[in-house]
Each structure stands twice: as structure tokens, then as C-alpha cells.
C-alpha atoms as a PDB file:
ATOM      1  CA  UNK A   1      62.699 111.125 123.783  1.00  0.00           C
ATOM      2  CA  UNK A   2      61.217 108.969 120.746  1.00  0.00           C
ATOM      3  CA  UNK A   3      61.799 112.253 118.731  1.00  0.00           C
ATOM      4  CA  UNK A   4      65.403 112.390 119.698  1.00  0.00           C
ATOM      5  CA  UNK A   5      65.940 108.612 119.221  1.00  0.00           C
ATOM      6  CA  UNK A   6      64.150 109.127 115.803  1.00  0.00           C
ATOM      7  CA  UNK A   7      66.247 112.018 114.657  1.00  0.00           C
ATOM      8  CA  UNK A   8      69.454 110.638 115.837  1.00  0.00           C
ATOM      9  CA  UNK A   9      69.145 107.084 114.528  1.00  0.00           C
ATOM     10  CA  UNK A  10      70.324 107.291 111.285  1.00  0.00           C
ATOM     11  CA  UNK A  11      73.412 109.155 112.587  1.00  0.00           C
ATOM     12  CA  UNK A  12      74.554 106.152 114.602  1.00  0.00           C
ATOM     13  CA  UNK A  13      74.052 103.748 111.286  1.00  0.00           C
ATOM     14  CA  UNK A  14      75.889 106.635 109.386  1.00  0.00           C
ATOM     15  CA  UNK A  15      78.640 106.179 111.519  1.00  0.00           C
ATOM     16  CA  UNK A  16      78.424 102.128 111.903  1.00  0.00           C
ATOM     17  CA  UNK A  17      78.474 101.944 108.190  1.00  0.00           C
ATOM     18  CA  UNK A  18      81.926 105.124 108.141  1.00  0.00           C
ATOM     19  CA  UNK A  19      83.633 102.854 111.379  1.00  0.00           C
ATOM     20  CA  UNK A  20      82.897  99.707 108.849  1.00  0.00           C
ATOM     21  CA  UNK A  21      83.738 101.259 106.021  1.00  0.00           C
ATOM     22  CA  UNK A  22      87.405 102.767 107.265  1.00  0.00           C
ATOM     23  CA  UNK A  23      87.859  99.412 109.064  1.00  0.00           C
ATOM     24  CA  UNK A  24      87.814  97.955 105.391  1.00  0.00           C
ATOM     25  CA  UNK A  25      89.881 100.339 103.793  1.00  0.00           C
ATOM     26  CA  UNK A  26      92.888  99.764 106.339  1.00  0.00           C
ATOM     27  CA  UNK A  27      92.345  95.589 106.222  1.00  0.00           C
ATOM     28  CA  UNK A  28      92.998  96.096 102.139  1.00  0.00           C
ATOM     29  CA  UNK A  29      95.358  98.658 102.447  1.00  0.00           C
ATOM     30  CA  UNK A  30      97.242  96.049 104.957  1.00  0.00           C
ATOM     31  CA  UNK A  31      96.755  93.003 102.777  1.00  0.00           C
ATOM     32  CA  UNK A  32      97.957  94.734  99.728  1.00  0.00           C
ATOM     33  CA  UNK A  33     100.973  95.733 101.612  1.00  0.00           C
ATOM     34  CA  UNK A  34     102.012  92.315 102.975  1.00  0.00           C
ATOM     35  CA  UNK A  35     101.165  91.200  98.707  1.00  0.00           C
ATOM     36  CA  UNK A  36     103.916  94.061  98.201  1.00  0.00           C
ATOM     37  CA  UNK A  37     106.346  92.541 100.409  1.00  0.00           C
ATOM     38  CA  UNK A  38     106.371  89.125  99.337  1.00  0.00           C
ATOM     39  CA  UNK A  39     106.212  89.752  95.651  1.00  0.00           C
ATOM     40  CA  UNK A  40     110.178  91.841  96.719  1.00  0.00           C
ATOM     41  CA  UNK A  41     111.047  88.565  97.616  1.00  0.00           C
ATOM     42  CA  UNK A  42     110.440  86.957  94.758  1.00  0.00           C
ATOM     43  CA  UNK A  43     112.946  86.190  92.545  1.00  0.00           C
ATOM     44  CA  UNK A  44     112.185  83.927  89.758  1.00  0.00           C
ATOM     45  CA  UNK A  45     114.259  84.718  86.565  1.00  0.00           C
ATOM     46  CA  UNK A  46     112.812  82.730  83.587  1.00  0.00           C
ATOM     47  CA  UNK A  47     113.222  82.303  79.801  1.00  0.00           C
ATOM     48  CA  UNK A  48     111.849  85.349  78.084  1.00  0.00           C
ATOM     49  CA  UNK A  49     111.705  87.681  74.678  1.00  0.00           C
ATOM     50  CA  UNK A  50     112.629  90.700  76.590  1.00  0.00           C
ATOM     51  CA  UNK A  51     114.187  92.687  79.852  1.00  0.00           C
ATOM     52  CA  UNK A  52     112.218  95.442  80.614  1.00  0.00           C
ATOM     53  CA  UNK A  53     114.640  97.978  83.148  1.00  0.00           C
ATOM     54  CA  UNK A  54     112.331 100.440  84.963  1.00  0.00           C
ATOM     55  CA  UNK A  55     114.302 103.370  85.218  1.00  0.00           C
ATOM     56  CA  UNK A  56     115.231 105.786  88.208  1.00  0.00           C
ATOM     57  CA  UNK A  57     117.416 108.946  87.979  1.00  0.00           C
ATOM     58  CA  UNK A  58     120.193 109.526  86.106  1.00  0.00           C
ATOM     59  CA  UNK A  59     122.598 112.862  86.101  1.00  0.00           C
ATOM     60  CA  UNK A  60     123.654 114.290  83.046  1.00  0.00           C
ATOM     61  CA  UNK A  61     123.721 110.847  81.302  1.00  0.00           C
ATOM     62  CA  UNK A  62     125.749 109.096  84.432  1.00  0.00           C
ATOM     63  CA  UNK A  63     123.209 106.673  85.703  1.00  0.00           C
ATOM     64  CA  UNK A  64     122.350 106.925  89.580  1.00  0.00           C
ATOM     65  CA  UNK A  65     123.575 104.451  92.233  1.00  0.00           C
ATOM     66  CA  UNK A  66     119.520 102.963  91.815  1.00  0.00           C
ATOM     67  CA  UNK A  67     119.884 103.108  88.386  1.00  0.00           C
ATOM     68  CA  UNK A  68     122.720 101.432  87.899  1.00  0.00           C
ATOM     69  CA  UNK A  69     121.546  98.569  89.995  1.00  0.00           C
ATOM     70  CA  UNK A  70     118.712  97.718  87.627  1.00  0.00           C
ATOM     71  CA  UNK A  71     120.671  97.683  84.641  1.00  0.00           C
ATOM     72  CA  UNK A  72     123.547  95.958  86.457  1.00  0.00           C
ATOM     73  CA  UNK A  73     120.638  92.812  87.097  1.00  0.00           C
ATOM     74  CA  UNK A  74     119.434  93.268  83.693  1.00  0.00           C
ATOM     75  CA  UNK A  75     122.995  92.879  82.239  1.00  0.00           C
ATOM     76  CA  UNK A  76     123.318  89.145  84.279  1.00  0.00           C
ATOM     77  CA  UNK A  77     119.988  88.606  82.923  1.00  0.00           C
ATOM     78  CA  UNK A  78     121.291  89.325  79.447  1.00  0.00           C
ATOM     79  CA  UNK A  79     124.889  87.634  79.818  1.00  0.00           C
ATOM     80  CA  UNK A  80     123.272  84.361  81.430  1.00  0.00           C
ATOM     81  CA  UNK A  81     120.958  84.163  78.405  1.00  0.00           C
ATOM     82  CA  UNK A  82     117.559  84.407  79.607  1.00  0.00           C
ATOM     83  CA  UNK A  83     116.777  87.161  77.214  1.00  0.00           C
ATOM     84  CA  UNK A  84     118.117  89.063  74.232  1.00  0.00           C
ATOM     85  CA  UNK A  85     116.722  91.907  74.016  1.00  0.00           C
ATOM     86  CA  UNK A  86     116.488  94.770  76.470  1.00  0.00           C
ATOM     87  CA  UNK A  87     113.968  97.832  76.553  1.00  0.00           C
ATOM     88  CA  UNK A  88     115.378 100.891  78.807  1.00  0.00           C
ATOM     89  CA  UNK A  89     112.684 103.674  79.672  1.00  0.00           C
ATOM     90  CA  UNK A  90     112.519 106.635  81.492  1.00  0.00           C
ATOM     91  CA  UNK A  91     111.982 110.343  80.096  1.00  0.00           C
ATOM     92  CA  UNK A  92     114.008 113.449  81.783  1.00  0.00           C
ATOM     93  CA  UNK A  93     113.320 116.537  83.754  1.00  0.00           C
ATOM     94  CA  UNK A  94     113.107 119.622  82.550  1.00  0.00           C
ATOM     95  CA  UNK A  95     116.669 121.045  82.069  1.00  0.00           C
ATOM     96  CA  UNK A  96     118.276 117.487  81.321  1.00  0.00           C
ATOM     97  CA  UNK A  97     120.426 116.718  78.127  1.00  0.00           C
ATOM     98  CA  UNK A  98     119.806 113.434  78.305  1.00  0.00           C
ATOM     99  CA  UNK A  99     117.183 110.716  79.167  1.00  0.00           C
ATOM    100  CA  UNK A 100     116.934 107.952  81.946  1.00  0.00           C
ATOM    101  CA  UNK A 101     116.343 105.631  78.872  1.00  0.00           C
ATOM    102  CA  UNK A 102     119.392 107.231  77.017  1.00  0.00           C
ATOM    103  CA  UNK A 103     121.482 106.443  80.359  1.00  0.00           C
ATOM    104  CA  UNK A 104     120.578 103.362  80.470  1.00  0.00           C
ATOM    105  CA  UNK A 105     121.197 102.329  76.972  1.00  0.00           C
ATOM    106  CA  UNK A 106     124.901 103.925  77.111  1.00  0.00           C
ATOM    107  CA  UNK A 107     125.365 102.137  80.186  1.00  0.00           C
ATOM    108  CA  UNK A 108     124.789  98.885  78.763  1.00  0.00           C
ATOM    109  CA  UNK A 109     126.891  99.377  75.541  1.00  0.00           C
ATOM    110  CA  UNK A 110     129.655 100.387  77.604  1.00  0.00           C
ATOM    111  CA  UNK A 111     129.143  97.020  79.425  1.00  0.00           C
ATOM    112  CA  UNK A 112     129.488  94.949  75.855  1.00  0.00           C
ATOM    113  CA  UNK A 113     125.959  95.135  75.447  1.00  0.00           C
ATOM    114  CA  UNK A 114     125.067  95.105  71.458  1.00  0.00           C
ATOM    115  CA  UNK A 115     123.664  98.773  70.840  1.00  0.00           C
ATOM    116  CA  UNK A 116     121.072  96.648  68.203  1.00  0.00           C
ATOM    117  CA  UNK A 117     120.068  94.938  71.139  1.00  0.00           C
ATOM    118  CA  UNK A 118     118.809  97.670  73.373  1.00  0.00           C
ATOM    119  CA  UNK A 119     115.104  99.395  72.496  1.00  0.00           C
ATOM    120  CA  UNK A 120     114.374 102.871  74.474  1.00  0.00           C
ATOM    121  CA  UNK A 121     111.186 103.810  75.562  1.00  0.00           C
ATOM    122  CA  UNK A 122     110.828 107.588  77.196  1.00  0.00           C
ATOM    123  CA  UNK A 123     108.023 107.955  79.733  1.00  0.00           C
ATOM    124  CA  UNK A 124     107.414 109.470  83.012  1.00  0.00           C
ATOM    125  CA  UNK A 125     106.163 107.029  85.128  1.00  0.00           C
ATOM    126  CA  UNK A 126     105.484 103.460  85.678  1.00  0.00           C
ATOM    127  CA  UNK A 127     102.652 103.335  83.668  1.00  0.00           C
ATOM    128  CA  UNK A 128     103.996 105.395  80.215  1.00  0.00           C
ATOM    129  CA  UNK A 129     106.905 103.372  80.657  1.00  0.00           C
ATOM    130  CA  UNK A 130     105.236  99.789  80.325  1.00  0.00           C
ATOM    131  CA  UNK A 131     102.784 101.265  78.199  1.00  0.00           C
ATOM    132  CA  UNK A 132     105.280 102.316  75.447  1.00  0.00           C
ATOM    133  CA  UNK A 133     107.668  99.510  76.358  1.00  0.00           C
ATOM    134  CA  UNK A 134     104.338  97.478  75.426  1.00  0.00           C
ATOM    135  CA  UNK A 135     103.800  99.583  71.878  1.00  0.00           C
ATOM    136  CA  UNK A 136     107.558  98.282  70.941  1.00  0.00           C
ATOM    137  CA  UNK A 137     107.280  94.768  72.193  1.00  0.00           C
ATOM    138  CA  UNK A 138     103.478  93.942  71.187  1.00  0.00           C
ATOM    139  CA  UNK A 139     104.100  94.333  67.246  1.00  0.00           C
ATOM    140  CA  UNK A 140     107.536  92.210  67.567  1.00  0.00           C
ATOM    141  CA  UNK A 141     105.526  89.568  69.212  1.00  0.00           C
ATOM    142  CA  UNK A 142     107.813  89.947  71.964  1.00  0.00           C
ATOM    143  CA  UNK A 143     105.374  90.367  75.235  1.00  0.00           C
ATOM    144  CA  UNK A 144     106.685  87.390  77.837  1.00  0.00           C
ATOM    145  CA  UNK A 145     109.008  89.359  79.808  1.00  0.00           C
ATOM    146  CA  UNK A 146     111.421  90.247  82.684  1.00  0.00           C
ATOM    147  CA  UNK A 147     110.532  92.951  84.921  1.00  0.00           C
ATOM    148  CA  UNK A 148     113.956  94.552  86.151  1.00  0.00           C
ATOM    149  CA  UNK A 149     113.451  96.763  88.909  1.00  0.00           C
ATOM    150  CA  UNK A 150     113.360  97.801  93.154  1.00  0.00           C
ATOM    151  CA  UNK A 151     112.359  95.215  95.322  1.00  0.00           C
ATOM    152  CA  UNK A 152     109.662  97.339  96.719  1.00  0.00           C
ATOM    153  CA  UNK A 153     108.326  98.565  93.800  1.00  0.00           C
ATOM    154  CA  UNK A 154     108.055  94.360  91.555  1.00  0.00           C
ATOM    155  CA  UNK A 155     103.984  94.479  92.825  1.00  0.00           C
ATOM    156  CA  UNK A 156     103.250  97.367  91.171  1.00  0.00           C
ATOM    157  CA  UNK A 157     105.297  97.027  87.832  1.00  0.00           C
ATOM    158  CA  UNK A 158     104.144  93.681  87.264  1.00  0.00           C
ATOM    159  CA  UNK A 159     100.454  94.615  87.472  1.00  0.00           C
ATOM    160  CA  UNK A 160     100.927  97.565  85.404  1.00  0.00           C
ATOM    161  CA  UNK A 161     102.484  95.174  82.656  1.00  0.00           C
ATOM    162  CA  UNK A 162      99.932  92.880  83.053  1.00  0.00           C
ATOM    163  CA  UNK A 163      97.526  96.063  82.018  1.00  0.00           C
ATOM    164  CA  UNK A 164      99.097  96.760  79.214  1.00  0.00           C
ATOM    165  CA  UNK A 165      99.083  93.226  77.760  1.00  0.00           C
ATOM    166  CA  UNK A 166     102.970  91.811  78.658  1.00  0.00           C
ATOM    167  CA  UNK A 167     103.081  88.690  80.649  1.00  0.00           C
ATOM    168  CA  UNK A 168     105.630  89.854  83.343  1.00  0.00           C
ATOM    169  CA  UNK A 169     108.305  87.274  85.461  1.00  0.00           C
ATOM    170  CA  UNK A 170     109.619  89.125  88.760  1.00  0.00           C
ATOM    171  CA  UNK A 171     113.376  90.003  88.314  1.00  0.00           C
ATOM    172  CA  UNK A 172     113.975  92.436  90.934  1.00  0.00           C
ATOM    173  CA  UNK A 173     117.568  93.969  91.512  1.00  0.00           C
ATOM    174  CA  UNK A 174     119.367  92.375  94.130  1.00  0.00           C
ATOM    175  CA  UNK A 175     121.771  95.162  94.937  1.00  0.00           C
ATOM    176  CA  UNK A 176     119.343  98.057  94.864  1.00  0.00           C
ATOM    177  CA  UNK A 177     121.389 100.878  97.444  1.00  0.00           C
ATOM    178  CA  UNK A 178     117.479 101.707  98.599  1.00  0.00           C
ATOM    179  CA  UNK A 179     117.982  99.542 102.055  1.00  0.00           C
ATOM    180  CA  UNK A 180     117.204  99.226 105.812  1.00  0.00           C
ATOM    181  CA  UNK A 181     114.534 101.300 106.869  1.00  0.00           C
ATOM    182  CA  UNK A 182     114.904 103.948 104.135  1.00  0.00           C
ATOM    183  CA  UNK A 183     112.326 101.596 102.137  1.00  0.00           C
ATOM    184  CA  UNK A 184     109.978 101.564 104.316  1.00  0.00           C
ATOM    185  CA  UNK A 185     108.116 104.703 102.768  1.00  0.00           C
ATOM    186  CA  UNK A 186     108.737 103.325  99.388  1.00  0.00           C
ATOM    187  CA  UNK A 187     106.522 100.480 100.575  1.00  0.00           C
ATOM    188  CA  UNK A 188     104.327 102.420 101.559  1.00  0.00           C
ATOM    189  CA  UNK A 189     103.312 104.509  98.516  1.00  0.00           C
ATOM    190  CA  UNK A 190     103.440 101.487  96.404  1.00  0.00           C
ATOM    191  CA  UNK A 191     100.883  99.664  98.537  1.00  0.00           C
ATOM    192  CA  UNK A 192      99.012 102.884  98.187  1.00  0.00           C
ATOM    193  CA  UNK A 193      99.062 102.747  94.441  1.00  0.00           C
ATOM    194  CA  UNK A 194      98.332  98.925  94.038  1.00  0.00           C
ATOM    195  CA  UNK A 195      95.443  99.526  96.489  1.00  0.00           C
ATOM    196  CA  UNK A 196      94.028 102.350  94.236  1.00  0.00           C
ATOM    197  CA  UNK A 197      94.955 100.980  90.860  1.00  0.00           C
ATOM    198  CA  UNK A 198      93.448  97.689  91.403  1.00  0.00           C
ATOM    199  CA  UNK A 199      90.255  99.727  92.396  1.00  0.00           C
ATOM    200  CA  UNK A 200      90.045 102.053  89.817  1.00  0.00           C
ATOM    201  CA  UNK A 201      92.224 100.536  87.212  1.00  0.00           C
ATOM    202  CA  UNK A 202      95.907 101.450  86.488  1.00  0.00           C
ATOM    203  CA  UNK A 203      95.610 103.750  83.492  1.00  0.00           C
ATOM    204  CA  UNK A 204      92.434 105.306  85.011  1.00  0.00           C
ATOM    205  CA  UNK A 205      94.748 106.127  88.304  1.00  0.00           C
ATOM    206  CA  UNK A 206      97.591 107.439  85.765  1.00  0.00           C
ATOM    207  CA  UNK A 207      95.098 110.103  83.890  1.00  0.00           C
ATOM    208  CA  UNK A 208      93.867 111.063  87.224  1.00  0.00           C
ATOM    209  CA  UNK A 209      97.777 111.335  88.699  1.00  0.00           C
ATOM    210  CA  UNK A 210      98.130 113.738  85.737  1.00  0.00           C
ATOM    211  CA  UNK A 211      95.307 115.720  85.712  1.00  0.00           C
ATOM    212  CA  UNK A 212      95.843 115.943  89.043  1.00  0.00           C
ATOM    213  CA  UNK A 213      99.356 117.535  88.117  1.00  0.00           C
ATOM    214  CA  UNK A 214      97.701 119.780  85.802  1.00  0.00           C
ATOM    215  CA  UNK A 215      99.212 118.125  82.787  1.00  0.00           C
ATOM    216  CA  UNK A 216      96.087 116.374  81.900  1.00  0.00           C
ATOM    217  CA  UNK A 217      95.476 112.835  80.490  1.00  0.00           C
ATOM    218  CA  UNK A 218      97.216 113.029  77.387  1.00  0.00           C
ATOM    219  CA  UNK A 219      97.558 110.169  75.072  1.00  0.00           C
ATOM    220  CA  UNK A 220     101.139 107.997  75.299  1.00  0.00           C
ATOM    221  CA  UNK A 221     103.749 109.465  72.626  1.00  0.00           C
ATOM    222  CA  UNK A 222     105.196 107.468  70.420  1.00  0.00           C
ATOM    223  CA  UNK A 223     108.022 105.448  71.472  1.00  0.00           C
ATOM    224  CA  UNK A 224     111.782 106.774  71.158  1.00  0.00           C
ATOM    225  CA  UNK A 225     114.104 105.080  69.357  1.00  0.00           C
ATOM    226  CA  UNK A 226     117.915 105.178  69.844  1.00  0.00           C
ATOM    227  CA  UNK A 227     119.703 106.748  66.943  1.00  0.00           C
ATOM    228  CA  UNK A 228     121.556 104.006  65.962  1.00  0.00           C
ATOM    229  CA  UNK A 229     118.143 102.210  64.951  1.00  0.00           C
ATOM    230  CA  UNK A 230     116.504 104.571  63.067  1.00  0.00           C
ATOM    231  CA  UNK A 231     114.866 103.213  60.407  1.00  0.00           C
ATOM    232  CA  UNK A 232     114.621 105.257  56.930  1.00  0.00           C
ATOM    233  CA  UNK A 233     111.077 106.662  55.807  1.00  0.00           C
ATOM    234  CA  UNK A 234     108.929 103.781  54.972  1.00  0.00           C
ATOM    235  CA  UNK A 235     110.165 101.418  56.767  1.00  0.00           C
ATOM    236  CA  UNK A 236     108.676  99.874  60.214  1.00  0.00           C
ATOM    237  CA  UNK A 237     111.271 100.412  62.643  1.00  0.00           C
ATOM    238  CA  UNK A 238     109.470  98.131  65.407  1.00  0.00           C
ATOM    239  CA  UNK A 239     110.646  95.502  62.727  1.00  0.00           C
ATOM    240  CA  UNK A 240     114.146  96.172  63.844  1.00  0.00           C
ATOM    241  CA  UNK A 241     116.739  93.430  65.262  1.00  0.00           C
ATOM    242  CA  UNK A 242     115.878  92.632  68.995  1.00  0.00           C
ATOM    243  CA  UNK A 243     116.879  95.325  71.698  1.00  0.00           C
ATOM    244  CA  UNK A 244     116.493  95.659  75.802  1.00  0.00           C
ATOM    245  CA  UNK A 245     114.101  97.477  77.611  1.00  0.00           C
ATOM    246  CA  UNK A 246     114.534 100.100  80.930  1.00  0.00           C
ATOM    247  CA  UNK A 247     112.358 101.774  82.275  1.00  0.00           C
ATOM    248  CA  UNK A 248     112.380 104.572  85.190  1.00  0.00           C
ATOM    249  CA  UNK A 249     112.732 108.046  86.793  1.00  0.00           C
ATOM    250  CA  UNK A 250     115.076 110.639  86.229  1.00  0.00           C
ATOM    251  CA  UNK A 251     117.056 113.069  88.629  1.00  0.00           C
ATOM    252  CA  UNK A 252     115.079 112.708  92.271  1.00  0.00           C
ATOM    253  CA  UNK A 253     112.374 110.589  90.767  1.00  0.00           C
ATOM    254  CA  UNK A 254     112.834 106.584  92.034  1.00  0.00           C
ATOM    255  CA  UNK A 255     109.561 104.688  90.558  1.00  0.00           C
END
């Protein structure tokens, strides 16, 4: 019997320490969430050098309903003065003409928007997006910003701009078409990625999310200009007259 309680005593504190351990996990996982939830509701508009739109998808250069939202919120921002200069981001999917940050851009000109007032900035996910978003804004001196984007998914831009060394404000669309209970799994994965990415770090999380889609961790391109602004060789095009910044997913991608 001593043998038994001997052999099978380390078991029990292996599973103690797994019960403790998952018990943990779902308290942060939970508190991260609710942190998710009230940073939506958050809407603090402030004095800044820049609107940063995180983009969603856009179809053949039309911006999507989600899309649209964003840069509809970052076109008050604009028009009420808070900022003047917007950065649009988002890359495209394989078999598009055009790019969420290209959509965006057009979207806003069409608005009245000043095309020398719009930056682009063409990544794939929240993270390339503030991260070359960041590589235009940093050398301009330009880094207190507006976040423009989802409700659900404010938490986890902010910290990501925070990471790549922009002090972010919470601007969140207020007529994003996401509602009801369809964001509930939005919430969801975001808490998920806050949870991780404050664990493991945000770009650390990002290589792994691409290795992990067999792209490997690959360093950030450069940032993309629109053609308008194109500088001539020689000359620092980050130097360029103020712009506005979106970022975000294309076709069936929402960030």
C-alpha cells in the first residue's frame, strides 16, 4: 500500500499543479476578455499627428460595408480637425487589382479628402500594418495617434501600436455593420490574441502566426506609397506633406 501511495503521489501533485494551472489560464483568458470589452467602449477622440484606419476587405477597389465604416469615422476625425494626416493599410489577396490601403485612400479622396494628405501602408495583418504605419510616422515625428477601427478589435490594435513605438488614443468606428451577436466570436479571437501576445510579445506571436502559415517570419517590406507622392530618386519621401493612415484586411479578412 505505501508502494502504491509512493508511486502514485506525484501523479496527484501532477494533476493539482495541471487543475491549477488550467484554472489560471481561463481566469486570464476571462480578464483579458472583459479588458477587450471595455476598451470597445471607449471612445475618446483626442488631438493627434495622425489617423491610423485598420483596414478590412475591400472588392475590386470598392471598400466593404466594414471598411467603409472605418474610413467613414476617420473622415469625421479628419473634418472635425483632430488630425491631418491619415495612414490607410491593408495589403490584398492573391488575385486582387487593388489594395485595402489603395481602397481606402480612393475612398477618402472621393470624400474631399486631400490625396497629399493620405499615406498607405500595405500589410497583412494587424501587426505589419502598425508596424509599417510606424516606419512612415516615426521619421515624420508623427507617432501620437488615432486608432480607427472595430469596436471589438481597439484592445488589440492599441497594444500592437504601443509595440511598435506610436502612442495610440481609442477611436473606434461607431457604425461598424459587425453587430448583435455576430461579434461575439470576434471577441473571442481577439481576447485570444491579447492573451497570447501579452505573453509572448506581439511581434514574437506574428513570426510564429506566419511560420505557422508556412510563410515564415520575414522581415516588414518597405512601406507603399501612393503614386501621387512619389518622391524622385534621392529624395526622402517620408519627408513628404502630411497624409492619413488605414490599416486592414482585404476580401474575407476583418482584423
Amino acid at each position: 500500500m505505501l508502494i502504491l501511495r509512493w508511486i502514485t503521489a506525484p501523479l496527484r501533485w501532477a494533476f493539482k499543479i495541471l487543475v491549477l494551472l488550467v484554472v489560471g489560464a481561463v481566469i486570464y483568458y476571462a480578464v483579458t476578455l472583459v479588458q477587450v470589452w471595455l476598451t470597445s467602449r471607449r471612445y475618446d477622440p483626442v488631438s493627434a499627428q495622425a489617423i491610423v484606419v485598420m483596414g478590412s476587405a475591400q472588392y475590386d477597389g470598392v471598400p466593404s460595408p466594414d471598411l467603409r465604416a472605418r474610413l467613414d469615422e476617420a473622415l469625421l476625425l479628419f473634418q472635425r480637425g483632430y488630425a491631418h494626416l491619415i495612414v490607410c493599410t491593408g495589403s490584398k489577396e492573391p488575385g486582387d487589382v487593388y489594395t485595402e490601403a489603395e481602397s481606402g485612400r480612393a475612398y477618402l479622396v472621393s470624400k474631399g479628402v486631400p490625396a497629399t494628405d493620405i499615406l498607405e501602408a500595405g500589410g497583412r495583418d494587424t501587426w505589419t500594418n502598425l508596424a509599417l504605419a510606424a516606419d512612415l510616422l516615426r521619421p515624420r515625428g508623427d507617432t501620437d495617434v488615432l486608432i480607427v477601427t472595430d469596436p471589438f478589435h481597439e484592445d488589440r490594435s492599441m497594444a500592437v501600436a504601443t509595440d511598435v513605438g506610436l502612442t495610440p488614443h481609442p477611436a473606434p468606428t461607431q457604425t461598424s455593420p459587425i453587430r448583435g451577436t455576430a461579434v461575439i466570436p470576434y471577441f473571442l479571437s481577439t481576447a485570444a490574441a491579447v492573451a497570447l501576445g501579452r505573453i509572448v510579445g506581439f511581434q514574437r506571436l506574428h513570426a510564429l502566426g506566419e511560420m505557422a502559415a508556412g510563410v515564415g517570419a520575414v522581415s516588414s517590406p518597405g512601406p507603399v506609397l501612393p503614386s501621387s507622392v512619389v518622391q524622385p530618386p534621392g529624395v526622402d519621401s517620408l519627408r513628404a506633406p502630411p497624409r492619413t493612415a488605414c490599416a486592414g484586411p482585404s476580401r474575407a479578412r476583418v482584423t
